[in-house]
C-alpha atoms as a PDB file:
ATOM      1  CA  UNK A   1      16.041  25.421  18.070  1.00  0.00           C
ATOM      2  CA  UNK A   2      17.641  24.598  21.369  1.00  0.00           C
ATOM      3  CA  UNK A   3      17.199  20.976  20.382  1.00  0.00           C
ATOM      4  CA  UNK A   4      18.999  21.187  17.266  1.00  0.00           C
ATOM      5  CA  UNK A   5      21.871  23.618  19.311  1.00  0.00           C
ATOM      6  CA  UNK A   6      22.351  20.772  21.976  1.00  0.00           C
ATOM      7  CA  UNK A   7      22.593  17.967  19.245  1.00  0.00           C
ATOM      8  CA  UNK A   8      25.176  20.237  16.971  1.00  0.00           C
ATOM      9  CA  UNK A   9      26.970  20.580  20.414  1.00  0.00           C
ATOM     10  CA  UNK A  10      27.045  16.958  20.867  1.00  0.00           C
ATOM     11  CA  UNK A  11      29.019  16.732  17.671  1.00  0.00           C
ATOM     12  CA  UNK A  12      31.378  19.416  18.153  1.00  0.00           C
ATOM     13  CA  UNK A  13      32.765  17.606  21.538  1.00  0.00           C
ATOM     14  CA  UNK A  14      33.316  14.749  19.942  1.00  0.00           C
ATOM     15  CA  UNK A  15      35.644  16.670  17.378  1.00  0.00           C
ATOM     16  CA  UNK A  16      36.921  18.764  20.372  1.00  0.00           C
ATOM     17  CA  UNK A  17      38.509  15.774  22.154  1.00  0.00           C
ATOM     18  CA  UNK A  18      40.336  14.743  19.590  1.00  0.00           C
ATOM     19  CA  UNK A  19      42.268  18.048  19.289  1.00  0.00           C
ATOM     20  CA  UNK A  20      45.764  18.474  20.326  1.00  0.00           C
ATOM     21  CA  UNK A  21      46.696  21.102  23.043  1.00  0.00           C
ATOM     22  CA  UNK A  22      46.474  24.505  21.287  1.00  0.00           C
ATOM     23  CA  UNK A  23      44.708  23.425  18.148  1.00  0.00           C
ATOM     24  CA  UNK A  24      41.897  25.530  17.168  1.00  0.00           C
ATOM     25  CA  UNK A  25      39.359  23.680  15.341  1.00  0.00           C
ATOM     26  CA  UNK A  26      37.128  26.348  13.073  1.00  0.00           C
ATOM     27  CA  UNK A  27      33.730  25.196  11.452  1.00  0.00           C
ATOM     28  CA  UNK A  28      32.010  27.257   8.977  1.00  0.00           C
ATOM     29  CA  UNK A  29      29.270  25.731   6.864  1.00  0.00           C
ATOM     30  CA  UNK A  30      31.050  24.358   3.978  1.00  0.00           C
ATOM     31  CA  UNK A  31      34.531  24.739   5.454  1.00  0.00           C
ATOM     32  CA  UNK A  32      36.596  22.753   8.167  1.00  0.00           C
ATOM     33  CA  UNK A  33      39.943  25.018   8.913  1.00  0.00           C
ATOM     34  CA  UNK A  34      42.388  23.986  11.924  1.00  0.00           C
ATOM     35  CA  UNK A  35      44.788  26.359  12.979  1.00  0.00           C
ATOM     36  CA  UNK A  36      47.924  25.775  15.583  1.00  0.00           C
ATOM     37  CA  UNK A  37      50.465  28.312  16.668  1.00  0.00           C
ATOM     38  CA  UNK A  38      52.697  27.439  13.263  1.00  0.00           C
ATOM     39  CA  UNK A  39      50.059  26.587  10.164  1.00  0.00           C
ATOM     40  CA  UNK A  40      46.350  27.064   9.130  1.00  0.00           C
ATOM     41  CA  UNK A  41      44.890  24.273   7.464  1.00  0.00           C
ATOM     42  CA  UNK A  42      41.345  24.594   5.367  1.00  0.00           C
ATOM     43  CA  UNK A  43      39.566  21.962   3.383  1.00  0.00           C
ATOM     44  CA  UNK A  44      35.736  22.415   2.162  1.00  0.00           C
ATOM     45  CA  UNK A  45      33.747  19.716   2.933  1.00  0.00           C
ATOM     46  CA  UNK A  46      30.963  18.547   0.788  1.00  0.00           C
ATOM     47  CA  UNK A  47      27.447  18.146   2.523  1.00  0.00           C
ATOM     48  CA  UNK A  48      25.375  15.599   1.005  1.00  0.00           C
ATOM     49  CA  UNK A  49      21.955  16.965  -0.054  1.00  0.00           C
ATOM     50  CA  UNK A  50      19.515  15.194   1.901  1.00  0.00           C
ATOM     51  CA  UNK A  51      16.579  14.560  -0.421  1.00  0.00           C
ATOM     52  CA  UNK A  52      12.514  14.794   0.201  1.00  0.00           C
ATOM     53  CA  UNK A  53      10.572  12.094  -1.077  1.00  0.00           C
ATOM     54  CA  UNK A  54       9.346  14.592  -4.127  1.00  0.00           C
ATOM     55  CA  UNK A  55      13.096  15.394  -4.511  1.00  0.00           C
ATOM     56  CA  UNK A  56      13.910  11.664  -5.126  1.00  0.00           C
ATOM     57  CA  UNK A  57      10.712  11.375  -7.292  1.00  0.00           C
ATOM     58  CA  UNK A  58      11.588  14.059  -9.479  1.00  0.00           C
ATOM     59  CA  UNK A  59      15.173  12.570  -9.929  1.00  0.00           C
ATOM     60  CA  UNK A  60      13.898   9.337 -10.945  1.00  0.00           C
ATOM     61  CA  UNK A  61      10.909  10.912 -13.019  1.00  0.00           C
ATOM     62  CA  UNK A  62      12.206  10.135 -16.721  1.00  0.00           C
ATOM     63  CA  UNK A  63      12.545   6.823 -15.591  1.00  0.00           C
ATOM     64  CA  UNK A  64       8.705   6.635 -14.472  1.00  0.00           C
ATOM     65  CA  UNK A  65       7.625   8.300 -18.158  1.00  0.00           C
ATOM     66  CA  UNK A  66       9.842   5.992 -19.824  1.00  0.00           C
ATOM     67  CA  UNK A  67       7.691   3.160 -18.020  1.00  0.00           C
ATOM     68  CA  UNK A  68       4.704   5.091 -18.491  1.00  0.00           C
ATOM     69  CA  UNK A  69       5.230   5.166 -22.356  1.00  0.00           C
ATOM     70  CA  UNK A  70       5.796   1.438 -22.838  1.00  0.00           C
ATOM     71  CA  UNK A  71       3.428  -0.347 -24.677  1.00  0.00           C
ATOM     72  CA  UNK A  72      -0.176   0.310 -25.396  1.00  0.00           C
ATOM     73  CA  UNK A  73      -1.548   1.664 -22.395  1.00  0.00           C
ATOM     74  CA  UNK A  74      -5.076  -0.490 -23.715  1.00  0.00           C
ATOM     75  CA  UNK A  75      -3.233  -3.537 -23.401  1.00  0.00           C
ATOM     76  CA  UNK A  76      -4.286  -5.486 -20.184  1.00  0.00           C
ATOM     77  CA  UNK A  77      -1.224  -5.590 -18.193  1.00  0.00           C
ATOM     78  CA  UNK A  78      -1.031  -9.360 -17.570  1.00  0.00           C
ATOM     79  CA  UNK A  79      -2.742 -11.537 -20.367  1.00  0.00           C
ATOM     80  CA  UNK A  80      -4.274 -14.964 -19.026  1.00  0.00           C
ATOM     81  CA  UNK A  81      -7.513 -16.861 -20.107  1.00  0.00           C
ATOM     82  CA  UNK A  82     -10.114 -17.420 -17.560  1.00  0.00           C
ATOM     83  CA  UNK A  83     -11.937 -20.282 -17.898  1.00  0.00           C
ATOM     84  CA  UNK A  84     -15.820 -20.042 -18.484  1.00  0.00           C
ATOM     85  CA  UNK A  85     -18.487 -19.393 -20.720  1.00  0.00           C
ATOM     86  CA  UNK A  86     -20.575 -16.334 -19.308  1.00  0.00           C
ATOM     87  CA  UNK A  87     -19.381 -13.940 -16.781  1.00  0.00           C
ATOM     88  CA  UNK A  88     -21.349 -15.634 -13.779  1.00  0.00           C
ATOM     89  CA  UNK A  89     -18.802 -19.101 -14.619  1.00  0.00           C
ATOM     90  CA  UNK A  90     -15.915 -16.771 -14.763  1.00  0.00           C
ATOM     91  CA  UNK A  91     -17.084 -15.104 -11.418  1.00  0.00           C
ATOM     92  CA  UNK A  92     -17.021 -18.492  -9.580  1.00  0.00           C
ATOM     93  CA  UNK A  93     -13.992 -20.121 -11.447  1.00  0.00           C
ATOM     94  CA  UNK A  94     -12.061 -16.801  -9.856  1.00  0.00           C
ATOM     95  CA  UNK A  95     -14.145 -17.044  -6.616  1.00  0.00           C
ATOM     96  CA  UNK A  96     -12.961 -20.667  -5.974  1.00  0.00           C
ATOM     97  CA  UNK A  97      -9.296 -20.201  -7.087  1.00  0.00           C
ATOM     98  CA  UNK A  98      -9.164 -17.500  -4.145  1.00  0.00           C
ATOM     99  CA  UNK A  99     -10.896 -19.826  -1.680  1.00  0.00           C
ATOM    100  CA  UNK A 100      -8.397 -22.420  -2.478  1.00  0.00           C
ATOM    101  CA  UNK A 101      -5.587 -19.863  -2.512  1.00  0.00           C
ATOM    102  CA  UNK A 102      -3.097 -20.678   0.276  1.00  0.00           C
ATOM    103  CA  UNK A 103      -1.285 -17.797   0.875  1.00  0.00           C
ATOM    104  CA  UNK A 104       1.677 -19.224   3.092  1.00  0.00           C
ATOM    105  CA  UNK A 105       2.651 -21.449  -0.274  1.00  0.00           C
ATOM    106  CA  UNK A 106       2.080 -19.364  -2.990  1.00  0.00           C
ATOM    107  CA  UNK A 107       4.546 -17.055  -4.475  1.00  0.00           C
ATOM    108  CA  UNK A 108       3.282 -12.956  -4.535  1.00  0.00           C
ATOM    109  CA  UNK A 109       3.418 -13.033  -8.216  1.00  0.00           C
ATOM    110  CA  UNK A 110       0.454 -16.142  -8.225  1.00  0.00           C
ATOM    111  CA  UNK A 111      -1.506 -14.503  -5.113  1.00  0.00           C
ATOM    112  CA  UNK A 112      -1.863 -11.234  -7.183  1.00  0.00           C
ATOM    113  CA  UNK A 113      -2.435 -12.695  -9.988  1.00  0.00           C
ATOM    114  CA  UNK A 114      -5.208 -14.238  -8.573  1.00  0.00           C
ATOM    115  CA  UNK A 115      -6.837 -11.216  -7.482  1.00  0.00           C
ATOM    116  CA  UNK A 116      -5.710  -9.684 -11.065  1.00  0.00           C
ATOM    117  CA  UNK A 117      -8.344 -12.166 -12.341  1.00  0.00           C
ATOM    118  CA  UNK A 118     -10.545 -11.417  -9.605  1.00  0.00           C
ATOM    119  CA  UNK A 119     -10.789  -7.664 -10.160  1.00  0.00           C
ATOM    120  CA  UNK A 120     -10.731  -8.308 -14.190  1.00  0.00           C
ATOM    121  CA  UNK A 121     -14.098  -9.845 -13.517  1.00  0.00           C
ATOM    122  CA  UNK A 122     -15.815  -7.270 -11.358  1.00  0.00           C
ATOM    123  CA  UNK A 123     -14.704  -4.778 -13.616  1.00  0.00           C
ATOM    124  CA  UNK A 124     -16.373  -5.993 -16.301  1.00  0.00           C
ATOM    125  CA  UNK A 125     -19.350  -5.188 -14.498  1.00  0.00           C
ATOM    126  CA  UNK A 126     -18.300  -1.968 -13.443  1.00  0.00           C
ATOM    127  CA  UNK A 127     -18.106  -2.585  -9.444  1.00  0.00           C
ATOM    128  CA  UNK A 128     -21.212  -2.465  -9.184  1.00  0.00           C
ATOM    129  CA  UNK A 129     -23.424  -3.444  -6.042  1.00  0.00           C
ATOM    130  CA  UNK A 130     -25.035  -6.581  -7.759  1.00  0.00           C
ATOM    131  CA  UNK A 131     -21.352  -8.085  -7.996  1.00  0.00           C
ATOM    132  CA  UNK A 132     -20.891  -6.993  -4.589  1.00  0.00           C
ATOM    133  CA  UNK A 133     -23.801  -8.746  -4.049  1.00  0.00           C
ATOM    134  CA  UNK A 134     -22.554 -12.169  -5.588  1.00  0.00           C
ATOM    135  CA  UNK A 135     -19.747 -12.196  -3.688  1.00  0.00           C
ATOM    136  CA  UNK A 136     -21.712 -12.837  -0.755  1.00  0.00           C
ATOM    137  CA  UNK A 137     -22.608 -16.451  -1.811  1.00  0.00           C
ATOM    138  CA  UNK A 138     -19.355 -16.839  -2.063  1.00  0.00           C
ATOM    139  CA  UNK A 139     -17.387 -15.371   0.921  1.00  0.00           C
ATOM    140  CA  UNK A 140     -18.586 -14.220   4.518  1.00  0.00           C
ATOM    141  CA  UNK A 141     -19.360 -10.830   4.766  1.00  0.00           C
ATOM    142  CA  UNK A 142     -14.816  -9.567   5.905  1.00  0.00           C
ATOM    143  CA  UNK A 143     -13.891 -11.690   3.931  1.00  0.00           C
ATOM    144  CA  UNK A 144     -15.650 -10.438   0.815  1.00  0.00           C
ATOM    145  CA  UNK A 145     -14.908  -6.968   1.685  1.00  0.00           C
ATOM    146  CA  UNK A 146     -11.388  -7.922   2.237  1.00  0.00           C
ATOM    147  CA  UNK A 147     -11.439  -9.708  -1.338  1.00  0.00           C
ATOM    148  CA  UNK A 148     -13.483  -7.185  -3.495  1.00  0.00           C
ATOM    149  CA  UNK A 149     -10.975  -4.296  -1.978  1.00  0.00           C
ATOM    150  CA  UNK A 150      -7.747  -5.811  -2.605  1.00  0.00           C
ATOM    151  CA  UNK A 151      -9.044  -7.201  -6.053  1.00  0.00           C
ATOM    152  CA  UNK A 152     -10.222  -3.018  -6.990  1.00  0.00           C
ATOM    153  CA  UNK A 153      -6.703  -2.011  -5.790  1.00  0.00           C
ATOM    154  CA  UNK A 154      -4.392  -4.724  -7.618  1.00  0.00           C
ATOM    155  CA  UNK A 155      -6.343  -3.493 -10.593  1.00  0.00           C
ATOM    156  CA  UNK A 156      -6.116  -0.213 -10.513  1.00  0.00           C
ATOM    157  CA  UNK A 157      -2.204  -0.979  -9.697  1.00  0.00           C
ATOM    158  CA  UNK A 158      -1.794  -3.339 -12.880  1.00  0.00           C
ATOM    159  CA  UNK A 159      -3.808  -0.379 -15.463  1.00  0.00           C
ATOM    160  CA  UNK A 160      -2.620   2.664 -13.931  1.00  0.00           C
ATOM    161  CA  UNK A 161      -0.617   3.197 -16.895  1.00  0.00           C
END
């Protein structure tokens, strides 16, 4: 409390300075008055409501359903063709796009596409530790766990609706 007292008096001698011998500035919590010898003077003043993150969420929130609503929710979010036959060709088409990925010239629509594809894959087999498993011919042991997390999370960002 004696923080907040100290900055509110911070404020109020800035405003005092600027007052005019015998001027009376008054400050009540939606209303500014200043009174001299002759007049009185009151305006309200509008606060801005300062908003909470779940405040600005629930604002925006028909926006988010309308979103939600579009399109088949069953619909894969980005539709592309990975080449191969079986699963295990699809596995190491994906597996040698990202090791030829180079982040620093690719755009952030093609390097999450690319792990798009990647999770698409290991969600066909339902994460499971056998895939995990693959990976490993594929990718040293951070860099796999770096690549089968990111690919989970990009999609379970591109079907979350």
């Amino acid at each position: 409390m004696e923080q907040r007292l100290e900055a509110i008096r911070s404020h109020v001698q800035k405003l005092a300075v600027i007052l005019k011998y015998g001027e009376l500035m008054i400050l009540d919590r939606d209303r500014v008055t200043l009174r001299t010898t002759e007049e009185e003077v009151s305006e309200y003043v509008i606060i801005p409501e300062k908003r909470t993150l779940s405040g600005r969420i629930q604002k925006n929130m028909s926006i988010y359903l309308q979103d939600l609503n579009r399109g088949d929710s069953r619909d894969p979010f980005m539709s592309f063709e990975i080449p191969g036959e079986d699963w295990d060709r699809k596995l190491d088409h994906s597996c040698r796009k990202l090791l030829e990925l180079n982040i620093q010239k690719k755009s952030n629509a093609q390097i999450l596409e690319a792990y798009y594809q990647k999770g698409t894959i290991l969600a066909e087999k339902e994460w499971n530790d056998a895939t995990k498993k693959k990976l490993n011919s594929y990718f040293r042991m951070e860099k796999r766990k770096s690549v089968w997390k990111i690919s989970k999370r990009v999609y379970q960002l591109f079907n979350a609706r």
